[in-house]
Protein backbone atom coordinates (compact mmCIF):
# COMPACT_ATOMS: atom_id res chain seq x y z
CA UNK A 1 118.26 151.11 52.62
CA UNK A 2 121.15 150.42 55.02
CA UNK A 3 118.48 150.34 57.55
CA UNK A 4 115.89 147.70 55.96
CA UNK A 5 118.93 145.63 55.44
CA UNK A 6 119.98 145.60 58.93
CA UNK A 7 116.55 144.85 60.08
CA UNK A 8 116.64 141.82 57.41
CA UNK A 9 119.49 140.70 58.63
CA UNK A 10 119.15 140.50 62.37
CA UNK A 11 115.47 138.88 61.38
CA UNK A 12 117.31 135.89 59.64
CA UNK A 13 119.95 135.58 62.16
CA UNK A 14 116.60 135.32 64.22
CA UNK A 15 115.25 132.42 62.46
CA UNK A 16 118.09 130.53 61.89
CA UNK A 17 118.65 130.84 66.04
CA UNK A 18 115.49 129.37 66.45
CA UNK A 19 115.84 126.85 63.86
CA UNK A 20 119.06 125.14 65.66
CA UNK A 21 117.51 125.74 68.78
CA UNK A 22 114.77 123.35 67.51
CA UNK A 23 117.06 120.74 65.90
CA UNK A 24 118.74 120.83 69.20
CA UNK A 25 115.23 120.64 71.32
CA UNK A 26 113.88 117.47 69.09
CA UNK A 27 117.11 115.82 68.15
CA UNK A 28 116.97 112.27 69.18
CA UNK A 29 120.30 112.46 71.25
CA UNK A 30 118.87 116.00 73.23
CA UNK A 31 117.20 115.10 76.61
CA UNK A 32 113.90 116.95 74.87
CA UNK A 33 113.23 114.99 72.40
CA UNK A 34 108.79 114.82 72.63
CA UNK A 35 106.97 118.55 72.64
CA UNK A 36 105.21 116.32 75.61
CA UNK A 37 106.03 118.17 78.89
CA UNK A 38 107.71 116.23 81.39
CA UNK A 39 110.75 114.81 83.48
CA UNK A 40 114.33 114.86 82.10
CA UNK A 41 116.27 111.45 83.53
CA UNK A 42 117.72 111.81 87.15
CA UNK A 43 120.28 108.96 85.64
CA UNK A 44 121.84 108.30 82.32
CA UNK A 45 121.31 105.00 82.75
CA UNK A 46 118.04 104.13 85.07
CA UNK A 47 116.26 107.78 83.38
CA UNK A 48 113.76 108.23 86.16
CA UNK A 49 113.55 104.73 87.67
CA UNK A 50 115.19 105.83 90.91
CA UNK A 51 112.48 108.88 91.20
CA UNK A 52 110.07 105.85 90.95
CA UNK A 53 111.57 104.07 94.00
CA UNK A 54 112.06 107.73 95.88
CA UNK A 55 108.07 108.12 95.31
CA UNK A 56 107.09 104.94 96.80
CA UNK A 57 105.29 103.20 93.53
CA UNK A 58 104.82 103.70 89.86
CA UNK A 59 101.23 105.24 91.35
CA UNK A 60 102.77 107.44 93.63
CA UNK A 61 105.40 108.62 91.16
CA UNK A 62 102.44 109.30 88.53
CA UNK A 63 100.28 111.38 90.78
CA UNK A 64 103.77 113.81 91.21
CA UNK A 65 104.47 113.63 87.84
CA UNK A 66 100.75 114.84 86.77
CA UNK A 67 100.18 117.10 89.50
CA UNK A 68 103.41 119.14 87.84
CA UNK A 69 103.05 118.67 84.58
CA UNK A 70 99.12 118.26 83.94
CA UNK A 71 96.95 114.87 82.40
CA UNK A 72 100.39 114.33 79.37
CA UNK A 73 103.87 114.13 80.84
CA UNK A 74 106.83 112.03 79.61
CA UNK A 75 109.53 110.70 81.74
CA UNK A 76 112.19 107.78 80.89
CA UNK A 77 112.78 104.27 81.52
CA UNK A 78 115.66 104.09 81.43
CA UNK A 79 117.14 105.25 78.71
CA UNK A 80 113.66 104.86 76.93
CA UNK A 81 111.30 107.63 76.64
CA UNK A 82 107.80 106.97 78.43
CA UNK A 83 104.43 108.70 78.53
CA UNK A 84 101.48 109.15 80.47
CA UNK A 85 98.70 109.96 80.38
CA UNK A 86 95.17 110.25 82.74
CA UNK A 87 92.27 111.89 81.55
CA UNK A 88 88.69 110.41 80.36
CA UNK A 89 89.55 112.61 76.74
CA UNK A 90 93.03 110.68 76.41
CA UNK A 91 92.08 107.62 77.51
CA UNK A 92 89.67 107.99 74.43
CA UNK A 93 92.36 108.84 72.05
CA UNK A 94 94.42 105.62 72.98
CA UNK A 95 91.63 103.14 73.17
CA UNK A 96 92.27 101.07 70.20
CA UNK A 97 96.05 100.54 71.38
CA UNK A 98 96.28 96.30 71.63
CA UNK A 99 100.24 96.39 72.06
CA UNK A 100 102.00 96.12 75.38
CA UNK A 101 105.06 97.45 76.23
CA UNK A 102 107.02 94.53 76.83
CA UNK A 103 110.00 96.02 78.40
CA UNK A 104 107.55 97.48 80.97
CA UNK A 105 106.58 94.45 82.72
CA UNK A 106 110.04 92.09 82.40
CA UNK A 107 110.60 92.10 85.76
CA UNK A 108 107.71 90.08 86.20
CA UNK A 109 109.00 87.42 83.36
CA UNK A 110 110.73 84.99 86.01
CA UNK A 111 107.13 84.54 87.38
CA UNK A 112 104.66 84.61 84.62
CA UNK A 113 107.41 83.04 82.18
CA UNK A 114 108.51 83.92 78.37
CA UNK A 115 105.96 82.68 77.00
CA UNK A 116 103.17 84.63 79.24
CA UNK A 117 100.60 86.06 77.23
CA UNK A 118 101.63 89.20 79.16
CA UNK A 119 104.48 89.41 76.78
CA UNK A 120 102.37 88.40 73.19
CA UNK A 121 101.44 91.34 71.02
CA UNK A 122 100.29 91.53 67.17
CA UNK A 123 97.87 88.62 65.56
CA UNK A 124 100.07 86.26 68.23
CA UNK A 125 98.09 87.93 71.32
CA UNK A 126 95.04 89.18 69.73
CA UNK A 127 94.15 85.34 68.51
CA UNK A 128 95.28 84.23 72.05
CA UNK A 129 92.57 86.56 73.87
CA UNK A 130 90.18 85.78 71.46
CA UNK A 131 90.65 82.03 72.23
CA UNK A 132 90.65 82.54 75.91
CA UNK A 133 88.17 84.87 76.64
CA UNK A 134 85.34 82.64 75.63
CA UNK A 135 86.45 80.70 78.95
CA UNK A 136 85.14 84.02 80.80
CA UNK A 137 82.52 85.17 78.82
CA UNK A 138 78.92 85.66 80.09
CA UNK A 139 77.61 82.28 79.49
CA UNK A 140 80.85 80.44 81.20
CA UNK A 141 80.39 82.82 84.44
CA UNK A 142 76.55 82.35 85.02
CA UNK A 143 78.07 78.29 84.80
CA UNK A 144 80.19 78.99 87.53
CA UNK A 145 77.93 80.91 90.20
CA UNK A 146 76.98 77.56 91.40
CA UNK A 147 80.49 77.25 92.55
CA UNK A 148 80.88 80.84 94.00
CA UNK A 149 77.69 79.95 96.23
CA UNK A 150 78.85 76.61 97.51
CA UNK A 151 82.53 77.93 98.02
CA UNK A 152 81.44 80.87 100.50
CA UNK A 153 78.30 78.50 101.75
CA UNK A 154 81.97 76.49 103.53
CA UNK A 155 83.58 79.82 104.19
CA UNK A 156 80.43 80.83 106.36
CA UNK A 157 79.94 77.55 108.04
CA UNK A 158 83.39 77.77 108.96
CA UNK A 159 83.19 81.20 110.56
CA UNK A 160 79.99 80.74 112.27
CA UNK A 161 81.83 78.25 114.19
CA UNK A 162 84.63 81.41 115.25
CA UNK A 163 83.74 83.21 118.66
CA UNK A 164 82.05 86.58 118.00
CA UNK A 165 85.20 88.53 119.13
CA UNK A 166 87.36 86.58 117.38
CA UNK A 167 89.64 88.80 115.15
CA UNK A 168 89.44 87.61 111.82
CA UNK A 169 92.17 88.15 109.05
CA UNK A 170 90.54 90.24 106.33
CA UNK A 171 92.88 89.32 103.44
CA UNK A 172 93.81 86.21 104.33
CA UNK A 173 90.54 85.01 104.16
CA UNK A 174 89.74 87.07 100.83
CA UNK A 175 92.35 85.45 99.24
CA UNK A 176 91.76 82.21 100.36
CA UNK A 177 88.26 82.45 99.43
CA UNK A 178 89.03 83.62 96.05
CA UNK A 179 91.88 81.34 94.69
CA UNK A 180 89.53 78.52 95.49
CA UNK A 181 87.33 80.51 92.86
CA UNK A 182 89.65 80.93 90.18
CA UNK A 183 90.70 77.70 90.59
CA UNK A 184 87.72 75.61 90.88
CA UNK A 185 86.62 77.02 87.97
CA UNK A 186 89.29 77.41 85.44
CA UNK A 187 91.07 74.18 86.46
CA UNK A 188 88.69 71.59 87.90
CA UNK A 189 88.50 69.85 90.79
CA UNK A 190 92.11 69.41 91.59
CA UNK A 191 91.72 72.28 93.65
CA UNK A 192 89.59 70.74 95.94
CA UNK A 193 91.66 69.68 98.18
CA UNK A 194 92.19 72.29 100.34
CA UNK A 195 95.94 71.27 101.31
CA UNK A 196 96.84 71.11 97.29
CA UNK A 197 95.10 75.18 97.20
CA UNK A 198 96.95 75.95 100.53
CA UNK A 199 100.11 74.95 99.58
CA UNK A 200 99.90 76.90 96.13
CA UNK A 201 98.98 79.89 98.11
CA UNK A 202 101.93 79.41 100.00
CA UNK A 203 104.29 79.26 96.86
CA UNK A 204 102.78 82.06 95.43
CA UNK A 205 103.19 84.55 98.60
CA UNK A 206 107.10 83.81 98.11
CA UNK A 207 106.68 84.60 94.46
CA UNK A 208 104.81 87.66 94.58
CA UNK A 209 106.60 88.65 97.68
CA UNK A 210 109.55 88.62 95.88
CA UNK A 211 108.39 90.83 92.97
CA UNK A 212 107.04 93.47 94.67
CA UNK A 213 110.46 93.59 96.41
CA UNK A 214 112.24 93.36 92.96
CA UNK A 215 110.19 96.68 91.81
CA UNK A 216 112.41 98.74 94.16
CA UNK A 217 115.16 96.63 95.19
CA UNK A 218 115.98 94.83 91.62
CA UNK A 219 115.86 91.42 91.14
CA UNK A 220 118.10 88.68 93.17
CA UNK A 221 121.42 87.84 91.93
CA UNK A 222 121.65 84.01 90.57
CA UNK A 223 122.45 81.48 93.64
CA UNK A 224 121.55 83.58 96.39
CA UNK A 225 119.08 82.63 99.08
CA UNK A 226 116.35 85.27 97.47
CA UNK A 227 116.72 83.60 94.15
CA UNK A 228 116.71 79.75 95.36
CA UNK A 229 113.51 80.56 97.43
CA UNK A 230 111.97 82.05 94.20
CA UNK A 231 113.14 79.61 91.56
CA UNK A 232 112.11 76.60 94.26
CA UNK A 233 108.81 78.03 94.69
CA UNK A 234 107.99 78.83 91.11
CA UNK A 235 108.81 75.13 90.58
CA UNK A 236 106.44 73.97 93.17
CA UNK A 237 103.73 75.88 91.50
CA UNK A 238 104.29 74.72 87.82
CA UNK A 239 104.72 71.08 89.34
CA UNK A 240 101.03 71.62 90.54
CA UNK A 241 99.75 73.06 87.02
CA UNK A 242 101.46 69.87 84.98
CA UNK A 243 99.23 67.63 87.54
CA UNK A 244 96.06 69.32 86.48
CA UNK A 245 97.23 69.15 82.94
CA UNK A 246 97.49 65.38 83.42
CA UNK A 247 94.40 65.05 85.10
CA UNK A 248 92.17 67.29 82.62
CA UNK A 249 94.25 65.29 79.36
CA UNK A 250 93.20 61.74 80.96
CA UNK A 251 89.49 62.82 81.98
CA UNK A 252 88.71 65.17 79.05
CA UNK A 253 85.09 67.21 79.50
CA UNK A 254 81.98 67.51 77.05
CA UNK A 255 82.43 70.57 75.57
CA UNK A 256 79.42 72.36 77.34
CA UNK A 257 81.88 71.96 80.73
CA UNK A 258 85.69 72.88 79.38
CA UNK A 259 87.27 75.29 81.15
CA UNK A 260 89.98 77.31 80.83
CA UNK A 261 92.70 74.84 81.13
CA UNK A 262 90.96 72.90 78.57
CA UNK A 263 91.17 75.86 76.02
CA UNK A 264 94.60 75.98 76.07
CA UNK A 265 94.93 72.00 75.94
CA UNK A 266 92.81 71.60 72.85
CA UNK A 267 94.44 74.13 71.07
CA UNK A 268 97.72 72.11 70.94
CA UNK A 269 99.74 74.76 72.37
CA UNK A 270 103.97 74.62 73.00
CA UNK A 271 103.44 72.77 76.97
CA UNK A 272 105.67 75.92 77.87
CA UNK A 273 102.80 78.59 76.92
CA UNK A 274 100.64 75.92 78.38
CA UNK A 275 102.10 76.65 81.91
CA UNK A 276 103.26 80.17 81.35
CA UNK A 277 99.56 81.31 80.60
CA UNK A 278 98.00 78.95 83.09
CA UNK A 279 100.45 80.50 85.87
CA UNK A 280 99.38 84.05 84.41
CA UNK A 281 96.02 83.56 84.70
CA UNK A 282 95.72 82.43 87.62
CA UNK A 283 97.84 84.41 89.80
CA UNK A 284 96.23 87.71 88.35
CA UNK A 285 92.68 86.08 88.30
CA UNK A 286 92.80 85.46 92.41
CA UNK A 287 95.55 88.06 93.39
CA UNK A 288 93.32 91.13 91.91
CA UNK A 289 89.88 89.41 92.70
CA UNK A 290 91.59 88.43 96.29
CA UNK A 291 92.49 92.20 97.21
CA UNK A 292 89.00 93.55 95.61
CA UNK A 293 86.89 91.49 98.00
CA UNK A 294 89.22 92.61 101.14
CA UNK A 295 88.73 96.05 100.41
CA UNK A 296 85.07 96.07 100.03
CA UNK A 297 84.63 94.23 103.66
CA UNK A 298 87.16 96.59 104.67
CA UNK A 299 85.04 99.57 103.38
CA UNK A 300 81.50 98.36 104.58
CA UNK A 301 83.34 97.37 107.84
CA UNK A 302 84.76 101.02 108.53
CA UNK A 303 81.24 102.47 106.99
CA UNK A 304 78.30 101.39 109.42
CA UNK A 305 75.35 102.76 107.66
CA UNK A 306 77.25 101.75 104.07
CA UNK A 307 76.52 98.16 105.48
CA UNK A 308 73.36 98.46 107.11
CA UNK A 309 71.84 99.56 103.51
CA UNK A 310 73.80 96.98 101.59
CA UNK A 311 72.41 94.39 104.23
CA UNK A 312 68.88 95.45 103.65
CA UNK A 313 69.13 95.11 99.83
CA UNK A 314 70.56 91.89 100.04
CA UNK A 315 67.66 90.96 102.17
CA UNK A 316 65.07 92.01 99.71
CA UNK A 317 66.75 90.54 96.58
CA UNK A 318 67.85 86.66 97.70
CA UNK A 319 66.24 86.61 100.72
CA UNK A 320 67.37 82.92 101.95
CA UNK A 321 68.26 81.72 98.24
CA UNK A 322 71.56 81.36 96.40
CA UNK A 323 72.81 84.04 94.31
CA UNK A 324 72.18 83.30 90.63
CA UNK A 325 72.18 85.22 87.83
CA UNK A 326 68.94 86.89 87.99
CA UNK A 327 69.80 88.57 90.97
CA UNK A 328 72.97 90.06 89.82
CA UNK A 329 71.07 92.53 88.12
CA UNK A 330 68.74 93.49 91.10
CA UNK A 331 71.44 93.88 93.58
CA UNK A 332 72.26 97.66 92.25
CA UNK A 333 73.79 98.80 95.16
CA UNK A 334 76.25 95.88 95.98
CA UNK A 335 77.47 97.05 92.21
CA UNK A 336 77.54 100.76 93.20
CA UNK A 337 79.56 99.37 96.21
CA UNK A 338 82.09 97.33 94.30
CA UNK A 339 82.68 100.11 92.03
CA UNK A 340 83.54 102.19 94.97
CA UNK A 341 85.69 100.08 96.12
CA UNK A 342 87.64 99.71 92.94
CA UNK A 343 88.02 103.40 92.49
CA UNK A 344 88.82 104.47 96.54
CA UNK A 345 90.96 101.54 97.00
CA UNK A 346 92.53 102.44 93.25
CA UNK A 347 93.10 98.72 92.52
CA UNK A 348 94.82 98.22 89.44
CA UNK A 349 96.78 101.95 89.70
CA UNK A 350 98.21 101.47 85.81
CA UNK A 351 98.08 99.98 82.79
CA UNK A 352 100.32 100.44 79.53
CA UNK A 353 100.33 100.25 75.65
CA UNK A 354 102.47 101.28 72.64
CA UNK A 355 101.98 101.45 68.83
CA UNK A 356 104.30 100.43 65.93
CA UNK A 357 104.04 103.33 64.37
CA UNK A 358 103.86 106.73 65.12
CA UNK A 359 100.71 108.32 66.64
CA UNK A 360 99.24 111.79 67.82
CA UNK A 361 98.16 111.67 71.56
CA UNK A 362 96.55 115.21 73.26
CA UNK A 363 98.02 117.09 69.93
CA UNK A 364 101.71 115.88 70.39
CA UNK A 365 103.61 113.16 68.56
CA UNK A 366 104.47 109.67 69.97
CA UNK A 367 107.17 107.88 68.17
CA UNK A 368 106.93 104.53 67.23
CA UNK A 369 107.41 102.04 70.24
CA UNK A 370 106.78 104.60 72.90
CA UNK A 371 105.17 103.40 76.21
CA UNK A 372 102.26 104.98 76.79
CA UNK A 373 101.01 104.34 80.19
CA UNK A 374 97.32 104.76 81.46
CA UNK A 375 97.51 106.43 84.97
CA UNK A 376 94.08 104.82 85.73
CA UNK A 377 94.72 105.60 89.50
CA UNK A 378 95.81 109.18 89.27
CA UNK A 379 92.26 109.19 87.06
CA UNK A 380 90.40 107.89 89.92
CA UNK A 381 91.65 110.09 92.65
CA UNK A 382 91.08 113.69 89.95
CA UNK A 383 89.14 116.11 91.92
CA UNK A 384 87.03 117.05 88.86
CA UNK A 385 86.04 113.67 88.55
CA UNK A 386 85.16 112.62 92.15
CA UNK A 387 84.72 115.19 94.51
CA UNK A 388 86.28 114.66 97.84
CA UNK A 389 87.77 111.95 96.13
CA UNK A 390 89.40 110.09 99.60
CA UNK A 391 85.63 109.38 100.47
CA UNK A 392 83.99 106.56 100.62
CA UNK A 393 80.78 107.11 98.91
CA UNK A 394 79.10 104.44 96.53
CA UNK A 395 76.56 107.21 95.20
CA UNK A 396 79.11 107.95 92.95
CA UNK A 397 77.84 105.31 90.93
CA UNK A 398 73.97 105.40 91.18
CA UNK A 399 72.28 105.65 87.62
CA UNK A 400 72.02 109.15 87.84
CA UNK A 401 75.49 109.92 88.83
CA UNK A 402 76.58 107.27 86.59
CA UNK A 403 74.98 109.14 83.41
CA UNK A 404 76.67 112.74 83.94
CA UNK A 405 80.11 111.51 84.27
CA UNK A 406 82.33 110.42 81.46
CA UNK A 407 82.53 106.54 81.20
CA UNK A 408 86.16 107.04 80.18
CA UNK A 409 86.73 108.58 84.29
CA UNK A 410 86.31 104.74 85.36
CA UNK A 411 88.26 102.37 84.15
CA UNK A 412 89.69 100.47 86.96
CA UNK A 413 90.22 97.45 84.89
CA UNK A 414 91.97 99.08 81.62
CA UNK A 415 89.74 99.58 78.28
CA UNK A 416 92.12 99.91 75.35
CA UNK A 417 92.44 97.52 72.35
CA UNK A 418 90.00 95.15 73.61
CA UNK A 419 92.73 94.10 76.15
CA UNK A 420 90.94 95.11 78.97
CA UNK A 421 91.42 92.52 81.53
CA UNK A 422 89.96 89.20 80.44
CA UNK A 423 88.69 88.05 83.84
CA UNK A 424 86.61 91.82 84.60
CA UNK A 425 82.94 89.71 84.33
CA UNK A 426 84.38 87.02 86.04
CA UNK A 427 85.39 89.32 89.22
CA UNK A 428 82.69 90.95 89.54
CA UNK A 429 80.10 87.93 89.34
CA UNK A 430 82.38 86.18 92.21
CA UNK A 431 83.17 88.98 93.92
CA UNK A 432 79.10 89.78 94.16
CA UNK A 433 78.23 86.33 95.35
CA UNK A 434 81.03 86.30 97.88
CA UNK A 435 79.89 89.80 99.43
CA UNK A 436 76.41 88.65 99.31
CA UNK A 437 75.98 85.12 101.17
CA UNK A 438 78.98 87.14 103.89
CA UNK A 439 77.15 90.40 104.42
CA UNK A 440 73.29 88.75 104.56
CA UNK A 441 75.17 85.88 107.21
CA UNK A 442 77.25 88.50 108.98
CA UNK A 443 78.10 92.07 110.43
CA UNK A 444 81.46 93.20 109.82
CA UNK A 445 83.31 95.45 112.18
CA UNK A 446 86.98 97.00 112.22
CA UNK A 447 89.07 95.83 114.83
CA UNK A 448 89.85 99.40 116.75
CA UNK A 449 93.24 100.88 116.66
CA UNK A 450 94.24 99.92 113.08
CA UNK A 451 96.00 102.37 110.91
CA UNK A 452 95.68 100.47 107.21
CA UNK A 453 97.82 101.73 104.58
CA UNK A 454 97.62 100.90 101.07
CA UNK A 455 100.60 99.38 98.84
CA UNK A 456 100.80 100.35 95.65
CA UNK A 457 101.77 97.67 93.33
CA UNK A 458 101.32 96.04 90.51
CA UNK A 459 97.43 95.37 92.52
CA UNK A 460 97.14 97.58 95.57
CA UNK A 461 97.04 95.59 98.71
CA UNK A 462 96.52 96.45 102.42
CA UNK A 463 100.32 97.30 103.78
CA UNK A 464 99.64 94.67 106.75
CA UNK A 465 96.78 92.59 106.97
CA UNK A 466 93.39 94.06 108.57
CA UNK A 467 91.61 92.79 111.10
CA UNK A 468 88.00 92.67 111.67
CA UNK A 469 85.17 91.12 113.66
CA UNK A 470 82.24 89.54 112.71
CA UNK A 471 78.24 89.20 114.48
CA UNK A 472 75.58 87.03 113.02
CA UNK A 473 72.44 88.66 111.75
């Protein structure tokens, strides 16, 4: 008797040990507070935002984080809790998410502004994107092709003009090329001027210069010569978008023509969302689409035979014709190429969501207003997904290849909550003609001696600009 009591009592001594040690585990206050395995913070104040800068980039920091602690890990924002997650079977789970995490992306608020659709979640953001996105739907892109053609018809004049050992700066010209793009066709012919697009580019580079700085350094204190640069440049920028406004409000266009500035005119918008999403748009329409095309020359450049049977399909497909919309379809293995490109040159490395309520992710609990964020680039680079993942190999994506992977595995342009990004068609279609009319008028070639590093920011850039040379076919 004395004996079964003992053993009932050191069983419930048991339990109620484990109990408390739960409460203590899960207790909001506790630095475990998610069954989610992960980081606890480094800081009581910044969590693990100084691991972030230690690791070079949120990308950087994710591929540590899930290399330790598998495809879910938390970590904290500060004193928030955060999540990630990168698999193709969790990327499922979350793909109805529309929120953002607005706390995520502040630090890019003094550019894109307040009012930024970046920031605009619930029927707010859902009725903006469904508003916008008809300004970059199918029909409005095979509109604009005729712009893409004659846009890199000048780019090639001009460089047939260069000496053939000319070095040539990749991304500089990628850029170039592409904000006259975005901006030709979302905002009209203001942009024709080439000193009006030069001098935007210009304003922008101290801009974005200054955020990527901001994501390790912080951002600069009011009055000092950081901040006056930014503030002066930003100005110079929105000063340009309130002359296109006037412009497109005096010379309104049939409705078969509107663009995308004319979307957000006719809909009567506050002018401060006016220019907040205009700036948005535009700076992530040309500096995503500008990197994508540098990349892919930078690839077929440093991948002889890559080129050679890119060239030849090319050939067949347009032969001396301009690219229209027919032959997007035909050129397969420019696609295969592009795709390639976004995954090996992990483009846009993450994206980011959170629910109002609480949700089950990979079997565990998310509270209510938890980050979740999409480690699309640690997804890219997984082993099990893409063998010898740091090679450059466009088969990846042939038909066949295409159908035995998960569809979930690439993403390189997010995919949840129909929030995926609204300008996706409209890269690739540019992006396609660009490569096109360059590759069937030219042979690229990489400068010798380079070592080109990748950045990995909010868009993952060369770390200095790449250099290549060019022979005509």
């Amino acid at each position: 008797m004395c004996g079964t009591m003992l053993v009932f009592v050191i069983f419930a001594i048991t339990v109620v040990t484990v109990l408390i040690g739960a409460v203590i585990y899960f207790y909001p206050g506790s630095k475990h507070v998610t069954t989610i395995p992960g980081l606890d913070p480094s800081d009581p104040k910044d969590g693990n935002i100084p691991d972030i800068g230690k690791a070079g980039s949120m990308h950087e920091f994710l591929m540590n984080l899930h290399e330790d602690y598998g495809p879910i890990a938390s970590f904290w924002w500060g004193t928030k809790l955060a999540v990630s997650i990168a698999s193709p079977e969790l990327f499922r789970e979350h793909q109805t998410i529309f929120d953002k995490p607005p706390y995520l992306f502040a630090l890019f608020q003094p550019l894109f502004g307040a009012n930024s659709i970046q920031y605009a979640n619930g029927a707010d953001g859902r009725n903006r994107r469904n508003l916008y996105d008809k300004a970059f739907s199918h029909d409005a892109v095979r509109y604009y092709m005729g712009t893409f053609n004659e846009l890199v018809a000048e780019l090639v004049t001009k460089m047939k003009t260069l000496p053939k050992d000319e070095h040539i700066p990749l991304q500089q010209y990628s850029t170039a090329l592409v904000l006259k793009g975005i901006a030709r066709t979302s905002f009209g012919d203001y942009f024709k001027d080439d000193k009006v697009s030069l001098a935007f580019r210009k304003n922008y580079d101290i801009c974005w210069h200054e955020m990527e700085h901001s994501l390790a350094h912080g951002l600069p204190e009011e009055g000092t010569d950081r901040d006056k640069a930014f503030k002066k440049a930003r100005a110079q920028m929105l000063s340009t978008i309130d002359a296109i406004i006037k412009q497109r409000r005096d010379n309104p266009p049939p409705p078969e023509r509107q663009l995308f500035i004319d979307v957000l005119l006719e809909n009567n918008f506050p002018e401060t969302q006016i220019k907040d999403d205009a700036i948005t748009y535009v700076i992530g329409g040309f500096h995503t689409s500008g990197n994508m095309l540098a990349w892919t020359l930078y690839f077929i450049a440093t991948h002889q035979d890559i080129q050679k049977k890119l060239h030849k399909e090319i050939e067949s497909v347009l032969g001396d014709e301009d690219v229209d919309p027919s032959h997007i379809t035909q050129l397969v293995y420019l696609r295969q190429v592009l795709d390639e490109s976004l995954r090996a040159s992990i483009l846009g490395p993450w994206a980011a969501r959170c629910d109002d309520t609480d949700t089950k992710l990979g079997g565990h609990v998310i509270p209510k207003g938890t980050p979740v964020i999409h480690a699309l680039g640690v997804t890219l680079q997984d082993e099990k997904q893409w063998p010898h993942p740091a090679k450059f190999d466009p088969e990846r994506f042939s038909p066949e290849n295409r159908k035995k992977r998960d569809k979930f595995a690439f993403q390189p342009f997010g995919f949840s909550g129909k929030r995926i990004c609204p300008g996706y068609r409209f890269a690739y279609a540019e992006i396609a003609v660009f490569l096109a009319v360059l590759c069937r008028a030219f042979k690229f070639n990489i400068v010798e001696g380079q070592v080109v590093e990748p950045v990995y920011g909010f868009v993952t850039s060369p770390k200095e600009e790449v250099w290549v040379t060019k022979e005509k076919r």
